[in-house]
N, C-alpha and C. Protein backbone atom coordinates (compact mmCIF):
# COMPACT_ATOMS: atom_id res chain seq x y z
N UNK A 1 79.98 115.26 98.77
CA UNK A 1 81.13 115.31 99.66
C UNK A 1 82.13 116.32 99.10
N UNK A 2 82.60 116.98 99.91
CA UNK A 2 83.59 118.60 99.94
C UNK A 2 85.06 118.00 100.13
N UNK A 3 85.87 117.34 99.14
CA UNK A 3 87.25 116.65 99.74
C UNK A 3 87.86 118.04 98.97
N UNK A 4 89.20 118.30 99.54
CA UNK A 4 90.16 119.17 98.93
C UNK A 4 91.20 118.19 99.14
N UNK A 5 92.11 118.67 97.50
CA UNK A 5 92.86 117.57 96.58
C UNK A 5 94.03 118.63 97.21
N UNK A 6 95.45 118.40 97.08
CA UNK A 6 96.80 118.94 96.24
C UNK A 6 96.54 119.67 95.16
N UNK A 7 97.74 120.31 95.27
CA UNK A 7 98.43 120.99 93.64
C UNK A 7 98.41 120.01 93.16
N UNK A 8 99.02 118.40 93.19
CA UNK A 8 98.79 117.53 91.95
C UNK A 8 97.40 116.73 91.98
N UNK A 9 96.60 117.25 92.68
CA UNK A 9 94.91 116.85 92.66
C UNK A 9 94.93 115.38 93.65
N UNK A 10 95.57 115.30 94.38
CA UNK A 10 95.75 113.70 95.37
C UNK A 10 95.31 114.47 96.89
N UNK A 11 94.45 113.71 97.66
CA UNK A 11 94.33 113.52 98.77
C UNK A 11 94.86 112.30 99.30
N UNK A 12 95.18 112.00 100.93
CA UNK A 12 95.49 111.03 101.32
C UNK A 12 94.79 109.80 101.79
N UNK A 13 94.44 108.71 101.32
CA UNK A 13 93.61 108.00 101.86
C UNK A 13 94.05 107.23 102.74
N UNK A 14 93.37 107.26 104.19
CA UNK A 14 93.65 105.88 105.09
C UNK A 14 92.77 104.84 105.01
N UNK A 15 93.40 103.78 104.70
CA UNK A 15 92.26 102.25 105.03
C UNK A 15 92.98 101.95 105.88
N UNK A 16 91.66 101.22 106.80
CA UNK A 16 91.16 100.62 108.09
C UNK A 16 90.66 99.58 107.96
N UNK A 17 91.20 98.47 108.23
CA UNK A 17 89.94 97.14 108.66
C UNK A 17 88.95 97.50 109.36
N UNK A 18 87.67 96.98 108.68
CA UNK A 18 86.57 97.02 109.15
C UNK A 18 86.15 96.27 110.53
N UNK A 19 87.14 95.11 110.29
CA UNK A 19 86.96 94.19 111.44
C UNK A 19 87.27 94.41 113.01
N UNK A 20 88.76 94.60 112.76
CA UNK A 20 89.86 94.64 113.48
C UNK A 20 90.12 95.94 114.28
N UNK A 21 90.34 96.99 113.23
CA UNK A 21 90.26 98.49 113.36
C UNK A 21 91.69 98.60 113.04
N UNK A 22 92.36 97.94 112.57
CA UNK A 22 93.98 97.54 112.28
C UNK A 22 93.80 98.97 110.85
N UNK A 23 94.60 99.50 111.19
CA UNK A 23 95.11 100.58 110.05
C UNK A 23 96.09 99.80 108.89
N UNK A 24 95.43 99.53 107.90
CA UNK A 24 96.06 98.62 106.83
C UNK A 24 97.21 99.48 105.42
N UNK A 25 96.63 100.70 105.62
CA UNK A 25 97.42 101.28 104.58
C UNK A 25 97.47 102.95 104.66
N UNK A 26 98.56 103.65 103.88
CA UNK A 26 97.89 105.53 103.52
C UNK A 26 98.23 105.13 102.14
N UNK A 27 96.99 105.81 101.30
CA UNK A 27 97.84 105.41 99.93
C UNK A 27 96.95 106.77 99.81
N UNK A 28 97.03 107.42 98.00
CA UNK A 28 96.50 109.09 97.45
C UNK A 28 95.27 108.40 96.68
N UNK A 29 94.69 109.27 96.42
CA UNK A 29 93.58 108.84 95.68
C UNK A 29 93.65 110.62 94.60
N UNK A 30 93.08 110.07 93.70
CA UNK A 30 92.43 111.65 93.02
C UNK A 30 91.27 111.37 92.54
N UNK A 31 90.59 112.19 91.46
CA UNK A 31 88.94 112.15 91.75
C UNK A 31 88.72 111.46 90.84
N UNK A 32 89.37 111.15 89.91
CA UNK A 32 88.78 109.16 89.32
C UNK A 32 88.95 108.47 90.30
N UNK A 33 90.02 108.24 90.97
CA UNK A 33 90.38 107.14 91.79
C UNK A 33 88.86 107.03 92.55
N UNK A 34 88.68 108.42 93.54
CA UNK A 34 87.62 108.15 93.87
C UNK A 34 86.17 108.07 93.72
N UNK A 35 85.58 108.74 92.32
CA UNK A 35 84.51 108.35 91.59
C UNK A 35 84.53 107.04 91.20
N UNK A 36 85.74 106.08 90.76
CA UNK A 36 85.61 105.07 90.70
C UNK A 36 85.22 103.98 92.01
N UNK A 37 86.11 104.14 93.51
CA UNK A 37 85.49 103.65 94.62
C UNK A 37 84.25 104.22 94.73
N UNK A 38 83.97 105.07 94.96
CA UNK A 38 82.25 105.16 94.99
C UNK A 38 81.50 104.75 94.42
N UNK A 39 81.60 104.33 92.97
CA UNK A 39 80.63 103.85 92.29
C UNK A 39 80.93 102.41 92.36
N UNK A 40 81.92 101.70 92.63
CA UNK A 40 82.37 100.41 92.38
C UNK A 40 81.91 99.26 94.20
N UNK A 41 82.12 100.52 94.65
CA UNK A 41 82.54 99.86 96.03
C UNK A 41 83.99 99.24 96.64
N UNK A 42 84.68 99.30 95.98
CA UNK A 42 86.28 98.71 96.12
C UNK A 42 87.30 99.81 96.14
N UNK A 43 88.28 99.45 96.88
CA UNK A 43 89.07 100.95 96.88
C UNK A 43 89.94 101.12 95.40
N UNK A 44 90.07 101.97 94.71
CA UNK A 44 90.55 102.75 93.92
C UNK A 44 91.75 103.76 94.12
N UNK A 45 93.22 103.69 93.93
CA UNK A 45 93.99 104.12 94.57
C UNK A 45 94.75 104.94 93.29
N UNK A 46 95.51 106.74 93.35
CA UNK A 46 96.48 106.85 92.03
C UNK A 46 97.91 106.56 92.14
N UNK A 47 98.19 105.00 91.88
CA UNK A 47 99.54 105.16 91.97
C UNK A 47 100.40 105.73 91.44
N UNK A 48 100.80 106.46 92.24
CA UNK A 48 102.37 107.87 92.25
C UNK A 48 103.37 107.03 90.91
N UNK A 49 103.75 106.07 91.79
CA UNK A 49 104.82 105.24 90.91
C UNK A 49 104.66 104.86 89.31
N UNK A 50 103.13 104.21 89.20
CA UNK A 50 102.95 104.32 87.86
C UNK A 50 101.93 105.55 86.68
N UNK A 51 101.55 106.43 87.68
CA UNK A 51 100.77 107.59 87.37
C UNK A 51 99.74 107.72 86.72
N UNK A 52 98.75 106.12 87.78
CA UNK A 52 97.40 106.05 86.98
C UNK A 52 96.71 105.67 88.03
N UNK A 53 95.57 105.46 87.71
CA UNK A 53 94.61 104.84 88.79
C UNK A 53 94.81 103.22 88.60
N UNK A 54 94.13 102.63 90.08
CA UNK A 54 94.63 101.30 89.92
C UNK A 54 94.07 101.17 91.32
N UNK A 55 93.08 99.37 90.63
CA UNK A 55 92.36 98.54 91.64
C UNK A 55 93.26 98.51 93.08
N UNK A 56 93.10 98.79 93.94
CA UNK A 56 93.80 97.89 95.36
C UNK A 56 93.70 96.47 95.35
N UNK A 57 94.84 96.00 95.38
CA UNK A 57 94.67 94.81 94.71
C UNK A 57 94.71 94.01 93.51
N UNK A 58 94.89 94.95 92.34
CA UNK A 58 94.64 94.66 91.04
C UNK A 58 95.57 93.36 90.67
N UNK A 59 96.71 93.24 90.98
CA UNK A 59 97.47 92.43 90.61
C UNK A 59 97.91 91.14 91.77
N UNK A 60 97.37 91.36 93.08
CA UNK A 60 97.44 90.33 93.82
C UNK A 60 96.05 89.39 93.63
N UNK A 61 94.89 90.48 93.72
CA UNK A 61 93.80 89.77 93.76
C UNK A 61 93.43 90.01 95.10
N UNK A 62 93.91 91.08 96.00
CA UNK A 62 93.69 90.94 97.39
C UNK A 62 92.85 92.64 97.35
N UNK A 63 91.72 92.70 97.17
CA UNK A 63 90.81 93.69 96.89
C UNK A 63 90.40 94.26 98.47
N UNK A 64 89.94 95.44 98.48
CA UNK A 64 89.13 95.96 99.44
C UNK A 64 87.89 96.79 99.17
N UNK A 65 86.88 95.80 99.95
CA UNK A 65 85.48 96.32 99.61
C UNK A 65 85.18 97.18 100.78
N UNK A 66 84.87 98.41 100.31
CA UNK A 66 84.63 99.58 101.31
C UNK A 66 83.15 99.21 102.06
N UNK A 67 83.26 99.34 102.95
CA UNK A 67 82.09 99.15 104.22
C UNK A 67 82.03 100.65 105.21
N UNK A 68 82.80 101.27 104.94
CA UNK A 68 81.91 103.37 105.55
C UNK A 68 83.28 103.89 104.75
N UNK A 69 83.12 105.26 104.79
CA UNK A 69 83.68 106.14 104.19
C UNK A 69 83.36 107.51 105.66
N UNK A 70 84.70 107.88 105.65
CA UNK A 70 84.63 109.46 106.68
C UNK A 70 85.79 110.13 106.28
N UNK A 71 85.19 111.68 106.16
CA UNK A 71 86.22 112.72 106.12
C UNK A 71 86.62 113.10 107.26
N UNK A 72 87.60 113.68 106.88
CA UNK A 72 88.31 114.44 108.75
C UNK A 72 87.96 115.81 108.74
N UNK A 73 87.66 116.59 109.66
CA UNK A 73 87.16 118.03 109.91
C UNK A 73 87.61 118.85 108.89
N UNK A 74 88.48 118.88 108.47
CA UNK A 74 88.90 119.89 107.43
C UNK A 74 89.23 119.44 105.94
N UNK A 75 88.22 118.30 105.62
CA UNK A 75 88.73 118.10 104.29
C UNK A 75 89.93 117.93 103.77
N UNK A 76 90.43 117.52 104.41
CA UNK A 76 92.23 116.89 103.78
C UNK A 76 92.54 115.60 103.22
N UNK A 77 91.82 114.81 103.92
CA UNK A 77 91.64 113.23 103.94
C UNK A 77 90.69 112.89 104.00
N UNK A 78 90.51 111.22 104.17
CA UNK A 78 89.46 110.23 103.78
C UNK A 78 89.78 108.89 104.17
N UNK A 79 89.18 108.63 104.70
CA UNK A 79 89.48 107.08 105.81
C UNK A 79 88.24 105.92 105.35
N UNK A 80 88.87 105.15 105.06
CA UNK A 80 87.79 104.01 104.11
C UNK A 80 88.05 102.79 105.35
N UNK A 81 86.64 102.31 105.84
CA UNK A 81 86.89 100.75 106.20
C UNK A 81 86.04 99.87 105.40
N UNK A 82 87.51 99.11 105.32
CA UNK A 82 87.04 97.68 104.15
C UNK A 82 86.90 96.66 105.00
N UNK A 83 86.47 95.49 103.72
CA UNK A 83 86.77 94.24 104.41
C UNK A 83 87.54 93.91 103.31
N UNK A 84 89.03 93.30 104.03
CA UNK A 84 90.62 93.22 103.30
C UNK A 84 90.22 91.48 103.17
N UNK A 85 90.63 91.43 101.46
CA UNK A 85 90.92 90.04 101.58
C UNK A 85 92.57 89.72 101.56
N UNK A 86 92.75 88.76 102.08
CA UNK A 86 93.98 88.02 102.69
C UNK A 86 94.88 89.39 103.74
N UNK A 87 95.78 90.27 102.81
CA UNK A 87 96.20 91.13 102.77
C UNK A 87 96.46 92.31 102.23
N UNK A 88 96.55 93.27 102.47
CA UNK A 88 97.11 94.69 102.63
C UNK A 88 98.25 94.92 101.84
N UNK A 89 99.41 94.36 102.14
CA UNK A 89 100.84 94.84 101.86
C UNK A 89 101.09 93.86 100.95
N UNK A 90 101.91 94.60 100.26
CA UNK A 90 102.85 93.59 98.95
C UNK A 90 103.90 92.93 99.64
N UNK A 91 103.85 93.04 101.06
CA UNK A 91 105.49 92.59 101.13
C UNK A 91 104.58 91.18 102.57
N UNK A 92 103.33 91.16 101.97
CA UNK A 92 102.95 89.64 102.18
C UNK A 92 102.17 89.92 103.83
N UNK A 93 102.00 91.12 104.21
CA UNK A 93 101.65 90.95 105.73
C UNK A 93 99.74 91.44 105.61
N UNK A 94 99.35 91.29 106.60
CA UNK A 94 97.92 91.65 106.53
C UNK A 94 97.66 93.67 106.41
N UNK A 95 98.64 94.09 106.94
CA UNK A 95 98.65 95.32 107.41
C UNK A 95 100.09 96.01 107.51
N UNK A 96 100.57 97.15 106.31
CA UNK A 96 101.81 97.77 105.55
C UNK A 96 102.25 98.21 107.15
N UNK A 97 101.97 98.25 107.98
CA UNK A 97 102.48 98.65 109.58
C UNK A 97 102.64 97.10 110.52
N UNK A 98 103.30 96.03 109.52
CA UNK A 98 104.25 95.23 110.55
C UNK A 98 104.79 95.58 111.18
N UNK A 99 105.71 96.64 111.75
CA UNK A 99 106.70 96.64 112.04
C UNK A 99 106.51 97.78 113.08
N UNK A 100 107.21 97.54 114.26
CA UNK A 100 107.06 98.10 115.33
C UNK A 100 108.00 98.55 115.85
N UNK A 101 108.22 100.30 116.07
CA UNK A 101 109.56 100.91 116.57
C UNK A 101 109.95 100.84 118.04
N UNK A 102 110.59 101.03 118.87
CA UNK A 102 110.70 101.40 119.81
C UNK A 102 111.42 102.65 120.20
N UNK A 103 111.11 103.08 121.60
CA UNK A 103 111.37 104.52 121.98
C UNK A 103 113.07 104.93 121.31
N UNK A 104 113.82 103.18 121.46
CA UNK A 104 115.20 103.31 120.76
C UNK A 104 115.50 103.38 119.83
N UNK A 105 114.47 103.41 119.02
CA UNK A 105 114.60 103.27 117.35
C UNK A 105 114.80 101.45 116.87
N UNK A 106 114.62 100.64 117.64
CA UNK A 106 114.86 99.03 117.03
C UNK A 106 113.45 98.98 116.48
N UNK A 107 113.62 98.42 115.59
CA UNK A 107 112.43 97.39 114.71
C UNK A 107 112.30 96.31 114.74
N UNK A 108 110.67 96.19 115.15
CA UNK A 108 110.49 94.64 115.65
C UNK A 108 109.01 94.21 114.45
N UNK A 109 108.99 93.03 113.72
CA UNK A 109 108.11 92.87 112.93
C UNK A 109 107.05 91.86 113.67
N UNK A 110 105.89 92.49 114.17
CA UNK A 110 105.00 91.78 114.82
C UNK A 110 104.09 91.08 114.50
N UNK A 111 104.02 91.35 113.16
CA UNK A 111 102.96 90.34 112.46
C UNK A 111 103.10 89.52 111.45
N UNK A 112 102.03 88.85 111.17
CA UNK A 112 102.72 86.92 110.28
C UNK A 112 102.74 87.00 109.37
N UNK A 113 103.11 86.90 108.06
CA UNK A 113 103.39 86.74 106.76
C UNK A 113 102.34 85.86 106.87
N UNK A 114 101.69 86.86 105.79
CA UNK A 114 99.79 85.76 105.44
C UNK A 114 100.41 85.32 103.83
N UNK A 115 101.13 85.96 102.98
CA UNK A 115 101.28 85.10 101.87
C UNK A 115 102.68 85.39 101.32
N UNK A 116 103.52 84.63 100.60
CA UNK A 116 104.47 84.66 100.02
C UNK A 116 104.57 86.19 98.87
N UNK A 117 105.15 87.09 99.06
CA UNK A 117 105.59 87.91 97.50
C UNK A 117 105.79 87.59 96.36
N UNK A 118 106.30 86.68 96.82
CA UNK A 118 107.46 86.12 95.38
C UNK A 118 106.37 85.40 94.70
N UNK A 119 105.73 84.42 95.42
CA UNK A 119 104.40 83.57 94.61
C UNK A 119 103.41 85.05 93.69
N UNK A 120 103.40 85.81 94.67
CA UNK A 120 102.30 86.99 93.68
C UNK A 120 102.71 87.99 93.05
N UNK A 121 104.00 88.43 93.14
CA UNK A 121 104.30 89.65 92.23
C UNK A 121 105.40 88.88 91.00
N UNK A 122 105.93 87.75 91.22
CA UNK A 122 107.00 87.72 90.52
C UNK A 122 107.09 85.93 89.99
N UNK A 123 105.68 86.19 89.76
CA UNK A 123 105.54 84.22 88.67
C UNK A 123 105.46 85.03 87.88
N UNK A 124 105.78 83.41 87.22
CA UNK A 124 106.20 83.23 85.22
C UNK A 124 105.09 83.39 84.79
């Protein structure tokens, strides 16, 4: 596979529920990140914030096992469908696109809080 990275070597990855077709996340990947999903089967993501590679999921426990892999026509990106356990988002929803704009700009949060935050990022 022919992916082209950034100047800082990151492409953009989209995950997709496998199920649903629900667009669950964009997160970067670089080429550990993704030699590691390929060989592992689970997505592999470089988080920006802490400037390493790192399980999806690593610290919730809410993993995604890749079920297809597709590039987009010009090698820019990479679209993974998993099968998501519980959730997606740290901020407790199944899918980081709760939240729904309107033509007015209001925000409406349309989907259910599948688990508490506070229980998973921030016990003793």
């Amino acid at each position: 596979m022919k992916l082209n990275f950034n100047e800082k070597g990151l492409t953009p990855a989209i995950i997709q529920d496998y199920k649903t077709g629900k667009v669950l996340t964009l997160c970067y990947m670089n080429e550990d990140a993704l030699k590691k999903t390929l060989l592992e089967g689970k997505v592999y993501v470089f988080r920006r914030s802490k400037n390493k590679v790192m399980l999806k999921g690593e610290i919730s426990g809410n993993i995604q096992t890749v079920r297809e892999i597709f590039v987009d026509c010009g090698n820019n990106s990479i679209l993974f469908k998993v099968e998501q356990k519980t959730a997606a988002c740290h901020e407790g929803y199944f899918t980081c696109y709760f939240r729904k704009i309107d033509k007015d700009g209001n925000e409406e949060i349309i989907e259910k809080r599948v688990f508490n935050p506070k229980d998973v990022y921030e016990a003793d």
